[in-house]
C-alpha atoms as a PDB file:
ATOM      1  CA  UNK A   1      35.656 225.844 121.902  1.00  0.00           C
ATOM      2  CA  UNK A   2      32.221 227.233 121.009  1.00  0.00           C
ATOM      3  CA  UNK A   3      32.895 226.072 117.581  1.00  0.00           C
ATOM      4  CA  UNK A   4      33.699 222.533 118.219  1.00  0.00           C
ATOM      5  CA  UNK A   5      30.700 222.451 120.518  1.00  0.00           C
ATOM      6  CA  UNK A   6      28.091 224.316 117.689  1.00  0.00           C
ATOM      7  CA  UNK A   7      30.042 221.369 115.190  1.00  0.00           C
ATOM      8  CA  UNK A   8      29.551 218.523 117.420  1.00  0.00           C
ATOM      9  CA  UNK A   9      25.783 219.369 118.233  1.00  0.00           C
ATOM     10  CA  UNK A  10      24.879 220.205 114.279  1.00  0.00           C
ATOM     11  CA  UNK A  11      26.546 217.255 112.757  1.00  0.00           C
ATOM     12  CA  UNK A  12      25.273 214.923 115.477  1.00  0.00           C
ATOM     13  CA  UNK A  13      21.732 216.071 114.845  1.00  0.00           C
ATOM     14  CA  UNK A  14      22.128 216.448 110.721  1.00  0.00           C
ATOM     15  CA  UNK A  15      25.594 214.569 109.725  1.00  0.00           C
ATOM     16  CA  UNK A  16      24.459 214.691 106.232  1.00  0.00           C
ATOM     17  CA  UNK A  17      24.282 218.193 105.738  1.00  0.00           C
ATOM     18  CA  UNK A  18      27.270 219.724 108.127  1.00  0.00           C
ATOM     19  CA  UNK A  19      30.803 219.763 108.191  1.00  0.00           C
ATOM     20  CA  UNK A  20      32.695 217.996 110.689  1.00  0.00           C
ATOM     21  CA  UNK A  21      33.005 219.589 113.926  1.00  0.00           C
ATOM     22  CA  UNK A  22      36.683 220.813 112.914  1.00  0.00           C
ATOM     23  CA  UNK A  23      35.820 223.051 110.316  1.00  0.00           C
ATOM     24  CA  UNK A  24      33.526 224.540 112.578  1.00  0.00           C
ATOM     25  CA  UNK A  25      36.479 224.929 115.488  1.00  0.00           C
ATOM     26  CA  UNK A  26      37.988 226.656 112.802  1.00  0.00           C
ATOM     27  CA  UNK A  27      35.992 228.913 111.640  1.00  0.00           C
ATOM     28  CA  UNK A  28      35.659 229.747 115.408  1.00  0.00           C
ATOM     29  CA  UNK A  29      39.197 230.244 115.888  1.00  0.00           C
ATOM     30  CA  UNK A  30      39.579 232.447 112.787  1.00  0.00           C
ATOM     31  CA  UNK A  31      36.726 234.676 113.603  1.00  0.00           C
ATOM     32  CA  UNK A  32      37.962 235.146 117.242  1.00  0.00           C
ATOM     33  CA  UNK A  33      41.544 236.245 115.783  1.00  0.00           C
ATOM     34  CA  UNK A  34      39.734 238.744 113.437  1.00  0.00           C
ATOM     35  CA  UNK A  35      37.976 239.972 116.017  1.00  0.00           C
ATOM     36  CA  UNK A  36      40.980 240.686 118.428  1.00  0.00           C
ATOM     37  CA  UNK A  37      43.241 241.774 115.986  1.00  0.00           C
ATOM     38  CA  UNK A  38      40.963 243.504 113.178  1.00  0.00           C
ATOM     39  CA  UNK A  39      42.326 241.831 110.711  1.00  0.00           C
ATOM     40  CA  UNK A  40      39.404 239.612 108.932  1.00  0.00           C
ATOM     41  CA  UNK A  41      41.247 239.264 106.034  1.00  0.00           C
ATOM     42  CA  UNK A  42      44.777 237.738 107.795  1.00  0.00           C
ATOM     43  CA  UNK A  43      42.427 235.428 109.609  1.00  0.00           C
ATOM     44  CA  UNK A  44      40.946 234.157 106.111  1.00  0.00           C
ATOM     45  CA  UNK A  45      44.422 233.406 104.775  1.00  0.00           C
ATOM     46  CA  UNK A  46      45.678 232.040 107.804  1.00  0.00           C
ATOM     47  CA  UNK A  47      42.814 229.536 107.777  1.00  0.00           C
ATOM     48  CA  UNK A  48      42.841 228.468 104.124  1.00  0.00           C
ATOM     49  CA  UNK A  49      46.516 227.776 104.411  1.00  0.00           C
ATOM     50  CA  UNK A  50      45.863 225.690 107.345  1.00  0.00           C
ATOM     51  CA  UNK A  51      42.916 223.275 105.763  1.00  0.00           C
ATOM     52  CA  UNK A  52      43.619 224.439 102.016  1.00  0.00           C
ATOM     53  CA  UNK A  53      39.683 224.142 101.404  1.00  0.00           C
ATOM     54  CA  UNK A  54      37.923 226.429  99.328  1.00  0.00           C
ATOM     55  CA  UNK A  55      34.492 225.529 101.167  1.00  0.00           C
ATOM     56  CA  UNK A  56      35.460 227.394 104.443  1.00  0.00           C
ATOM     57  CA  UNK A  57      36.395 230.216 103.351  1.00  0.00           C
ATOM     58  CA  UNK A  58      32.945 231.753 102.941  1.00  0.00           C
ATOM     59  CA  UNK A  59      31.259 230.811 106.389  1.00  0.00           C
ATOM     60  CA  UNK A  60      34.534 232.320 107.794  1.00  0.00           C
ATOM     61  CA  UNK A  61      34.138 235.625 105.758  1.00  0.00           C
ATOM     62  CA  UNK A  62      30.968 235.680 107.334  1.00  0.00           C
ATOM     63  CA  UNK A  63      32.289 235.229 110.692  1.00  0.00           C
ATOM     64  CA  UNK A  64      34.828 237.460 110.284  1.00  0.00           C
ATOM     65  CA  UNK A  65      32.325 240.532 109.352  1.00  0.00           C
ATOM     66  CA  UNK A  66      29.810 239.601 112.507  1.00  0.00           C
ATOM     67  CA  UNK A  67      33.092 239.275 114.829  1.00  0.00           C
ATOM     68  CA  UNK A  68      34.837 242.127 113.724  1.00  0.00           C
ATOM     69  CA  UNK A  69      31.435 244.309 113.742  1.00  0.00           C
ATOM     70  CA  UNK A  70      30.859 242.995 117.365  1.00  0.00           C
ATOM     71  CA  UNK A  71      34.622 244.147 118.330  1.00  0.00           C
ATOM     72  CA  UNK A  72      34.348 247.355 116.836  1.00  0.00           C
ATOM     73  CA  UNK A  73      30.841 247.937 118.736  1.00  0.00           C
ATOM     74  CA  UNK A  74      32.422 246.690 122.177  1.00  0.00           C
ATOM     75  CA  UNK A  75      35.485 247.981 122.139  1.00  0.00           C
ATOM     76  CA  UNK A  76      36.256 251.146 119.724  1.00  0.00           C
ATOM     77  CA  UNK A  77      40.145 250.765 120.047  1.00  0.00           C
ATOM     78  CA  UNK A  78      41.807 247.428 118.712  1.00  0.00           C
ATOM     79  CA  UNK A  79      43.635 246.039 121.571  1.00  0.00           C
ATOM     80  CA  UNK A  80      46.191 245.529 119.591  1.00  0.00           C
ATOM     81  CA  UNK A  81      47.108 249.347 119.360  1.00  0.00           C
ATOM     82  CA  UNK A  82      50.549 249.842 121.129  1.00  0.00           C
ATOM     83  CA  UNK A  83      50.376 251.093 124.745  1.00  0.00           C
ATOM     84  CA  UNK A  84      51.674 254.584 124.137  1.00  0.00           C
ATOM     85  CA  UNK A  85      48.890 255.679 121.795  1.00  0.00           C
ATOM     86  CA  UNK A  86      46.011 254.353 124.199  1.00  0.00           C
ATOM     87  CA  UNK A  87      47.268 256.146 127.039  1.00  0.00           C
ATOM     88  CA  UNK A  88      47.422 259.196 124.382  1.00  0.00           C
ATOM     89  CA  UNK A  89      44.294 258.958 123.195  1.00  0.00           C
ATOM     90  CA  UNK A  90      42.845 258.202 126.951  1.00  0.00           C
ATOM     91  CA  UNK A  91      44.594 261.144 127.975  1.00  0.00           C
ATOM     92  CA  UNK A  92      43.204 263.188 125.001  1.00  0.00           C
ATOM     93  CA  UNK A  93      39.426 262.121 126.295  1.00  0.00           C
ATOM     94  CA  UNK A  94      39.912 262.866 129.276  1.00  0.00           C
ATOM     95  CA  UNK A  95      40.959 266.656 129.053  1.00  0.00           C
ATOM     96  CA  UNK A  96      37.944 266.798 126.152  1.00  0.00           C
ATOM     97  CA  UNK A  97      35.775 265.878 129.031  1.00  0.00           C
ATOM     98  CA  UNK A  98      37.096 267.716 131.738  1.00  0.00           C
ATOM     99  CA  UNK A  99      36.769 270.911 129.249  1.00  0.00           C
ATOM    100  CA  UNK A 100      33.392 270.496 128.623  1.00  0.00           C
ATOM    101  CA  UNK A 101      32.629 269.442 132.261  1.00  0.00           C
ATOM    102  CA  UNK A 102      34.632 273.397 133.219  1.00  0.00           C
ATOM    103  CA  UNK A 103      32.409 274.986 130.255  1.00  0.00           C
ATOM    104  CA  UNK A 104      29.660 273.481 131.712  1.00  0.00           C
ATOM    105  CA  UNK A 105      30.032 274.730 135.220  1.00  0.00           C
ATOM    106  CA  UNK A 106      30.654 278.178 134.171  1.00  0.00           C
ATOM    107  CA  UNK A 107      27.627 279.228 132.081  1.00  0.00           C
END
């Protein structure tokens, strides 16, 4: 929805030089999906094969890089990562911690 709001304001104020607020809702949409499921690259496909237009394929490349570099600094896990192995690697953290919390304590 940000998208489609960032399109409507830009081509309202400068019609001549923007895309239409769709493309922009796009792009959006594309870099959100990258961004949940780290896969920048699945999102650029996915959008070209919806639109078939070479010309948003770049601003969503660069989407794609600031949303997936943004994910990865929020949240280092994908969320996509089956249940199991986030409970592991929780689990894992947890006793690292605890051990050097013990270590601590005892010097």
């Amino acid at each position: 929805m940000l998208g489609g709001t960032v399109g409507t304001v830009a081509h309202h104020f400068f019609p001549a030089y923007t895309a239409t607020p769709g493309a922009y809702a796009l792009v959006g949409m594309g870099a959100v999906f990258a961004g949940v499921v780290r896969a920048p690259m699945t999102s650029v496909l996915m959008i070209f094969e919806m639109t078939q237009d070479y010309a948003v394929i770049v601003p969503l490349m660069i989407a794609n890089l600031v949303s997936l570099f943004v994910a990865s600094r929020l949240q280092h896990e994908p969320s996509t990562k089956p249940w199991p192995y986030r409970m592991a690697s929780i689990c894992r953290r947890r006793r690292r911690d605890n051990a050097m919390v013990s270590a601590r304590s005892q010097k």
